[in-house]
Protein backbone atom coordinates (compact mmCIF):
# COMPACT_ATOMS: atom_id res chain seq x y z
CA UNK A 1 81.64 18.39 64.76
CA UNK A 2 79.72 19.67 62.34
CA UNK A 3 77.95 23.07 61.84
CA UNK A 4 75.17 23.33 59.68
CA UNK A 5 72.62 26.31 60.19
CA UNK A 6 69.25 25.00 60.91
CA UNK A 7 68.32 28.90 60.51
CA UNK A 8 70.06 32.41 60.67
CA UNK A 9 70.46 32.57 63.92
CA UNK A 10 70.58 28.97 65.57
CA UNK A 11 73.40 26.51 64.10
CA UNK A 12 72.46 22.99 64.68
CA UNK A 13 75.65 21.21 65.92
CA UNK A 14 75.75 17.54 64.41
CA UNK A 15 78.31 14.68 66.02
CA UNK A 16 81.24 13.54 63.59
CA UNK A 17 80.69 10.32 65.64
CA UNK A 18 76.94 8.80 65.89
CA UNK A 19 75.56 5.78 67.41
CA UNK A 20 73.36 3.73 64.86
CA UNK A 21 70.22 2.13 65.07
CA UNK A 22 69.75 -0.46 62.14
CA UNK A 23 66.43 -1.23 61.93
CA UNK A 24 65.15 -3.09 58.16
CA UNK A 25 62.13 -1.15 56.40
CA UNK A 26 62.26 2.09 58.75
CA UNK A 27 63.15 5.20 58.01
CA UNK A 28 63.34 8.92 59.00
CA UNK A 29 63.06 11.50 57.02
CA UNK A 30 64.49 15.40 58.15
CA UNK A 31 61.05 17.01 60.15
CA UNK A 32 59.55 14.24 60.48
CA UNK A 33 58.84 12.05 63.96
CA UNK A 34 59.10 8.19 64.48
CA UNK A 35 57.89 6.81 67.54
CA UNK A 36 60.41 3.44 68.45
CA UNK A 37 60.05 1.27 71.33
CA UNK A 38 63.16 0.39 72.68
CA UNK A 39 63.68 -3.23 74.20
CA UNK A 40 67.35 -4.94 73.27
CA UNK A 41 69.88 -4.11 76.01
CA UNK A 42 72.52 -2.57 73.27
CA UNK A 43 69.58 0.19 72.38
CA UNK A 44 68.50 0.61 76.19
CA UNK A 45 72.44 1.29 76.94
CA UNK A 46 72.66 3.58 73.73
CA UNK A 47 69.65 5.86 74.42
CA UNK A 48 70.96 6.05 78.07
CA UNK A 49 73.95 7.41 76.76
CA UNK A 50 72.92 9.45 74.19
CA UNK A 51 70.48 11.65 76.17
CA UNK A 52 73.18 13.41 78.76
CA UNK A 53 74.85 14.31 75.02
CA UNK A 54 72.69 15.64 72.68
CA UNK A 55 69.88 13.08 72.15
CA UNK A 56 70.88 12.51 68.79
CA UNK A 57 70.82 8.89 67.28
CA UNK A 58 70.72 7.64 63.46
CA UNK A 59 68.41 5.89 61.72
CA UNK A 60 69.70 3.58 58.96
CA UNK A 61 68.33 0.74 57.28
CA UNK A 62 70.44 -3.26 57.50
CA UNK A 63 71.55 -3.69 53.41
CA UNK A 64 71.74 -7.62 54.02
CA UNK A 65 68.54 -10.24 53.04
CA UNK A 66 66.63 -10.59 56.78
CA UNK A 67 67.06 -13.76 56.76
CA UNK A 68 70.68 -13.03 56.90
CA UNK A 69 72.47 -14.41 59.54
CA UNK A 70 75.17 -12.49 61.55
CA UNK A 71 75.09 -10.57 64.36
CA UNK A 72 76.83 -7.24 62.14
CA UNK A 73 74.94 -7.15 58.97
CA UNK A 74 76.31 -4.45 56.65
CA UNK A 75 74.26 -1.19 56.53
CA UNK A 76 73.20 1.59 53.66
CA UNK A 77 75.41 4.19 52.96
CA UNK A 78 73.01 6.76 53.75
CA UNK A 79 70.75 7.56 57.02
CA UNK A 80 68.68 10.33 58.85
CA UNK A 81 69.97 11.39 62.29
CA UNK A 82 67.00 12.23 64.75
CA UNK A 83 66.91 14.16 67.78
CA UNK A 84 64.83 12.50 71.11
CA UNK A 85 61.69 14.76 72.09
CA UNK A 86 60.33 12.45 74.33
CA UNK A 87 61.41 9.82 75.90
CA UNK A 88 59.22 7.51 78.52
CA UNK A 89 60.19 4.59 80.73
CA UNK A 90 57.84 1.48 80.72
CA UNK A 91 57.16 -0.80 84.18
CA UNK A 92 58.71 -3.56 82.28
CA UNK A 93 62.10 -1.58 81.58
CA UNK A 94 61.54 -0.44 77.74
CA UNK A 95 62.21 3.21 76.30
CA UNK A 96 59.27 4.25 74.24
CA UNK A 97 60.71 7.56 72.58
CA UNK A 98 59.49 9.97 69.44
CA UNK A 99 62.44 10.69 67.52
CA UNK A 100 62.46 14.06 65.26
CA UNK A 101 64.20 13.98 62.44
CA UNK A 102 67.36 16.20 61.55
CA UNK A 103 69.72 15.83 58.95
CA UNK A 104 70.46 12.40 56.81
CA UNK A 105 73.93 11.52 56.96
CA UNK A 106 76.85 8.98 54.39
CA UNK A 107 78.70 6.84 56.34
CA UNK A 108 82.48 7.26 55.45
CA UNK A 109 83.53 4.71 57.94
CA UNK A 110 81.91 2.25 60.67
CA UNK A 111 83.77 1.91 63.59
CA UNK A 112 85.07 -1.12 65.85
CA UNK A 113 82.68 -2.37 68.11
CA UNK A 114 83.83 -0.87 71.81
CA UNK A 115 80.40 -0.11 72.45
CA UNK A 116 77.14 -2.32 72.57
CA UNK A 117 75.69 -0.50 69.91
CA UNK A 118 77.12 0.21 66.77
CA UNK A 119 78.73 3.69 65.64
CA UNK A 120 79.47 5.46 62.63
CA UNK A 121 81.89 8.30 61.10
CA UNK A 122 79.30 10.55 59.54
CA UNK A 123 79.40 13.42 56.37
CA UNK A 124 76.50 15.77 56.38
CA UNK A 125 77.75 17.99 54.28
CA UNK A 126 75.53 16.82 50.97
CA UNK A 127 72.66 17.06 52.90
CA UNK A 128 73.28 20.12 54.09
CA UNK A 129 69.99 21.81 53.28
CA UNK A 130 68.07 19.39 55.24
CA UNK A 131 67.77 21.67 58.33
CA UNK A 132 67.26 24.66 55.94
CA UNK A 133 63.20 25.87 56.00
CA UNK A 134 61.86 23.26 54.27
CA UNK A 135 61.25 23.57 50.51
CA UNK A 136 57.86 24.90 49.04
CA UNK A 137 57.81 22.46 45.85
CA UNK A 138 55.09 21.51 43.53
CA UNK A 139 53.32 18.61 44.35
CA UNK A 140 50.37 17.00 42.47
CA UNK A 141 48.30 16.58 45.11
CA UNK A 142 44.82 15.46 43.25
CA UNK A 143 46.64 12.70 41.95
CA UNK A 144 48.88 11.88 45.07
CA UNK A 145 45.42 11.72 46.91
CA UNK A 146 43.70 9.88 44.19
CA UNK A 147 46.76 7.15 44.33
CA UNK A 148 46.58 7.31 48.40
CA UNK A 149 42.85 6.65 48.36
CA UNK A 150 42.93 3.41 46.02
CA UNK A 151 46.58 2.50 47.50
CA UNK A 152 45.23 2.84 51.64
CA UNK A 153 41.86 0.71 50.46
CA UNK A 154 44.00 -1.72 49.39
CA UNK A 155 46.33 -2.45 52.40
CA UNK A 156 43.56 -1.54 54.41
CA UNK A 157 45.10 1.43 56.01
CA UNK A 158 42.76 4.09 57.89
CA UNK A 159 43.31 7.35 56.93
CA UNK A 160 41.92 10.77 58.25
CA UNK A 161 41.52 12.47 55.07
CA UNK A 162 40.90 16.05 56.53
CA UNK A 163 44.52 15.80 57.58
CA UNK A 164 46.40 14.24 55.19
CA UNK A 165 44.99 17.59 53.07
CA UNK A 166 45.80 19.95 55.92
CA UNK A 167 49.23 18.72 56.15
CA UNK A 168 52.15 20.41 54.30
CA UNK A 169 53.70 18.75 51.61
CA UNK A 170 57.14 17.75 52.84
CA UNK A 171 55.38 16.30 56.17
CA UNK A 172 52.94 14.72 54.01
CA UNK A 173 55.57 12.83 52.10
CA UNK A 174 57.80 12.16 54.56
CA UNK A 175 55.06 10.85 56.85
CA UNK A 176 53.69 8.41 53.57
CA UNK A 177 57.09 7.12 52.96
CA UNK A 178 57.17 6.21 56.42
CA UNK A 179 54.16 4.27 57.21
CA UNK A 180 53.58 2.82 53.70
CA UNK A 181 54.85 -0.70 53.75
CA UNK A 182 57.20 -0.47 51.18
CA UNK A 183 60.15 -2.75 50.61
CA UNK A 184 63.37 -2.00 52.39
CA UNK A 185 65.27 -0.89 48.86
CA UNK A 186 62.57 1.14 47.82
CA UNK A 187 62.48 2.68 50.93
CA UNK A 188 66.01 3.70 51.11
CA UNK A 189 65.67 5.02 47.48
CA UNK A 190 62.44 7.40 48.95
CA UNK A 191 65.30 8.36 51.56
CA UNK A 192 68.23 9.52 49.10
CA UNK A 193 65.83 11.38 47.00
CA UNK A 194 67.83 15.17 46.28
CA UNK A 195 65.06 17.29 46.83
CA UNK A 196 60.92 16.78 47.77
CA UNK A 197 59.51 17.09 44.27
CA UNK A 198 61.70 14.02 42.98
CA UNK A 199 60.91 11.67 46.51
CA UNK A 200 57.39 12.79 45.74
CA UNK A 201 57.58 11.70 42.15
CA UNK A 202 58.79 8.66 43.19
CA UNK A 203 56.84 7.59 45.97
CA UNK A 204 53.55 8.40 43.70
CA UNK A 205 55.50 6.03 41.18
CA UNK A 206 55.85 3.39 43.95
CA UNK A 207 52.07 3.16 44.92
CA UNK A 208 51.47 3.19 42.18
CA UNK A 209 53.06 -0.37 41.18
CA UNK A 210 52.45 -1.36 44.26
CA UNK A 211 48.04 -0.78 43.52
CA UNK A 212 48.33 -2.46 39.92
CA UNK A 213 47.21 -5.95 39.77
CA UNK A 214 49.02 -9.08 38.63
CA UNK A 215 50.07 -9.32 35.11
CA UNK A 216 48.43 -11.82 33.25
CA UNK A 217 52.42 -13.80 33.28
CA UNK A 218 51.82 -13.79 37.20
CA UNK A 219 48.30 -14.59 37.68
CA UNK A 220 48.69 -17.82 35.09
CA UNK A 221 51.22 -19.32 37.53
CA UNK A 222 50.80 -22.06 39.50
């Protein structure tokens, strides 16, 4: 197990062992809450274990094409571990939970399938400060909201303004890096940022691209 001090006086005890849940373009980020609705039977059976032992699953994104075939396909080296902190049971027999996030995680080793779901060995100790108090960095956020405004217009995304300028900046980012649709890579690359001021560099980077119109090359295709 590992020991890493979430603050002075309450160590957060992470598994050396944690069950996966591979899931392609989703992400959690340390603080941060994703709400998943659970239907497969492996990911019914995992959450049923999990909560009698901690509640703590990881998130980690497939590194394989989706049109990939294979019922194993090989996974990022890096993930966020998130605790359950609610958990509801449908009519039908689905888990809709809200999963907090903790800590990211490396995989040093995946091991052998005795389980329905998969599990891996996990290192936390490079991301150590990820249960610290989170950081107070600079963030340009004129131009973040500027970039959000055209960016949300564009995909059509509704936004409540009054709280994406109420919220602090490392929910803020986590949150947008999140629920922007993003590709998968760029996505995990918003994930393995070091610190808050370089993910939100990035990310503003990202929207950016992803608001510009088609080159002139592109738009003479056919």
């Amino acid at each position: 197990m590992s020991n890493l001090s979430a603050t002075a006086t309450a160590p957060l005890i992470l598994p050396d062992i944690l069950p996966i849940f591979p899931l392609a373009g989703a992400v959690l980020l340390p603080r941060a809450r994703l709400p998943l609705n659970i239907f497969e039977p492996r990911y019914l059976a995992m959450i049923e274990d999990v909560l009698g032992q901690g509640r703590i699953i990881g998130m980690i994104q497939p590194n394989a094409p989706e049109n990939q075939e294979g019922t194993t396909p090989p996974i990022f080296n890096v993930g966020c571990a998130g605790r359950i902190t609610s958990f509801t049971e449908t009519e039908d027999g689905r888990f809709l939970i809200g999963l907090t996030g903790i800590c990211r995680f490396a995989v040093t080793e995946e091991l052998p399938l005795e389980t329905p779901y998969r599990r891996v060995k996990a290192d936390w100790l490079k991301f150590g400060t990820d249960t610290a108090e989170p950081e107070d960095a600079d963030i340009d956020r004129k131009r973040l909201a500027a970039i959000l405004q055209h960016y949300f217009k564009l995909q059509g995304i509704a936004a409540d303004w009054n709280a994406v300028q109420n919220t602090p900046n490392d929910l803020l980012v986590s949150s947008l890096v999140m629920i922007c649709p993003l590709a998968p890579n760029e996505k995990q690359a918003l994930l393995e940022a070091p610190d808050l001021t370089k993910r939100a560099d990035m990310l503003m980077a990202l929207l950016e691209m992803a608001s510009m119109p088609q080159s002139e090359g592109e738009s003479a295709k056919h």
